[in-house]
Protein backbone atom coordinates (compact mmCIF):
# COMPACT_ATOMS: atom_id res chain seq x y z
CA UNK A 1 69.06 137.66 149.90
CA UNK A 2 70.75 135.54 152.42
CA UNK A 3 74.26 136.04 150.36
CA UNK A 4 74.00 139.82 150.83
CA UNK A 5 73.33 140.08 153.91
CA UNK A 6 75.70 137.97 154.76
CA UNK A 7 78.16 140.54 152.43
CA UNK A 8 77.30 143.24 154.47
CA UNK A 9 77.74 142.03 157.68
CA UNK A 10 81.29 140.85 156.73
CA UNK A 11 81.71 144.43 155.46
CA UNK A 12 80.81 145.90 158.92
CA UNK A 13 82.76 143.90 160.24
CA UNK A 14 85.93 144.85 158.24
CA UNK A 15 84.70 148.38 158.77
CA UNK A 16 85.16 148.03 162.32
CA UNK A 17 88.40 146.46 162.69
CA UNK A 18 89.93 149.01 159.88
CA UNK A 19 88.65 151.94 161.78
CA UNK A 20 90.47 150.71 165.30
CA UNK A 21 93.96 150.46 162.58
CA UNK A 22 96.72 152.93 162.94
CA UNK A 23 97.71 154.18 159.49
CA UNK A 24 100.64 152.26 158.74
CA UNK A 25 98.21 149.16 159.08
CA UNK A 26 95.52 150.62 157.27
CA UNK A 27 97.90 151.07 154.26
CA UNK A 28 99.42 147.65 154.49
CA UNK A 29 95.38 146.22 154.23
CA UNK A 30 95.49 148.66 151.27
CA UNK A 31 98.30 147.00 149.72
CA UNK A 32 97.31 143.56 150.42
CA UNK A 33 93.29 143.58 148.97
CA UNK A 34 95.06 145.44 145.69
CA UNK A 35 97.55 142.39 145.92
CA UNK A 36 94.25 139.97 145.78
CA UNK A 37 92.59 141.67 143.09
CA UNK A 38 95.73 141.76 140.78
CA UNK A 39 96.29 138.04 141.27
CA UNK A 40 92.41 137.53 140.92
CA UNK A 41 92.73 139.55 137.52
CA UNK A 42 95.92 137.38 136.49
CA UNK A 43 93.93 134.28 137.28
CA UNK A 44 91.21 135.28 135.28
CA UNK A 45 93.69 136.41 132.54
CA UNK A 46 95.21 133.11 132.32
CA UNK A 47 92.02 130.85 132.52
CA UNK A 48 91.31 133.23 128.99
CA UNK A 49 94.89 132.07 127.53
CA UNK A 50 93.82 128.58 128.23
CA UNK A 51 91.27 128.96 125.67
CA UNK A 52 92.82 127.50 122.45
CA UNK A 53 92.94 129.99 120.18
CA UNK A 54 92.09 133.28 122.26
CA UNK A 55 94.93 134.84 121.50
CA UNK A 56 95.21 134.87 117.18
CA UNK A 57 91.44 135.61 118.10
CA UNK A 58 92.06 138.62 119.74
CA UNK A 59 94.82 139.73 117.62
CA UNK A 60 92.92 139.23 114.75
CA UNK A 61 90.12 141.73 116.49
CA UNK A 62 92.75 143.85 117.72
CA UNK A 63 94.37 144.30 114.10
CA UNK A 64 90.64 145.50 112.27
CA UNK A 65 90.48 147.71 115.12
């Protein structure tokens, strides 16, 4: 319980300070959470390459598709 509270108080508080942002900021914070959720997707991509053999694997599943 501790963990989500602790969530949304950090999401108040990013509330807050977005609200007080002109638009030009508020788009640049736009542009730099999609940045960390593409790299966070790439990561996670990666780490899955790493797996020997993940990728015949999937082609294999992708080709009885």
């Amino acid at each position: 319980m501790e963990v989500r509270q602790e969530n949304l108080v950090l999401l108040e508080q990013a509330e807050k300070q977005l609200r007080q942002r002109s638009i030009e900021r508020l788009l640049v914070a736009v542009d730099f959470l999609t940045y960390l959720v593409d790299r966070e997707e790439n990561e996670a991509t990666q780490e899955l390459l790493e797996i020997p053999g993940v990728e015949a694997a999937f082609s294999r599943g992708i080709a009885r598709s």
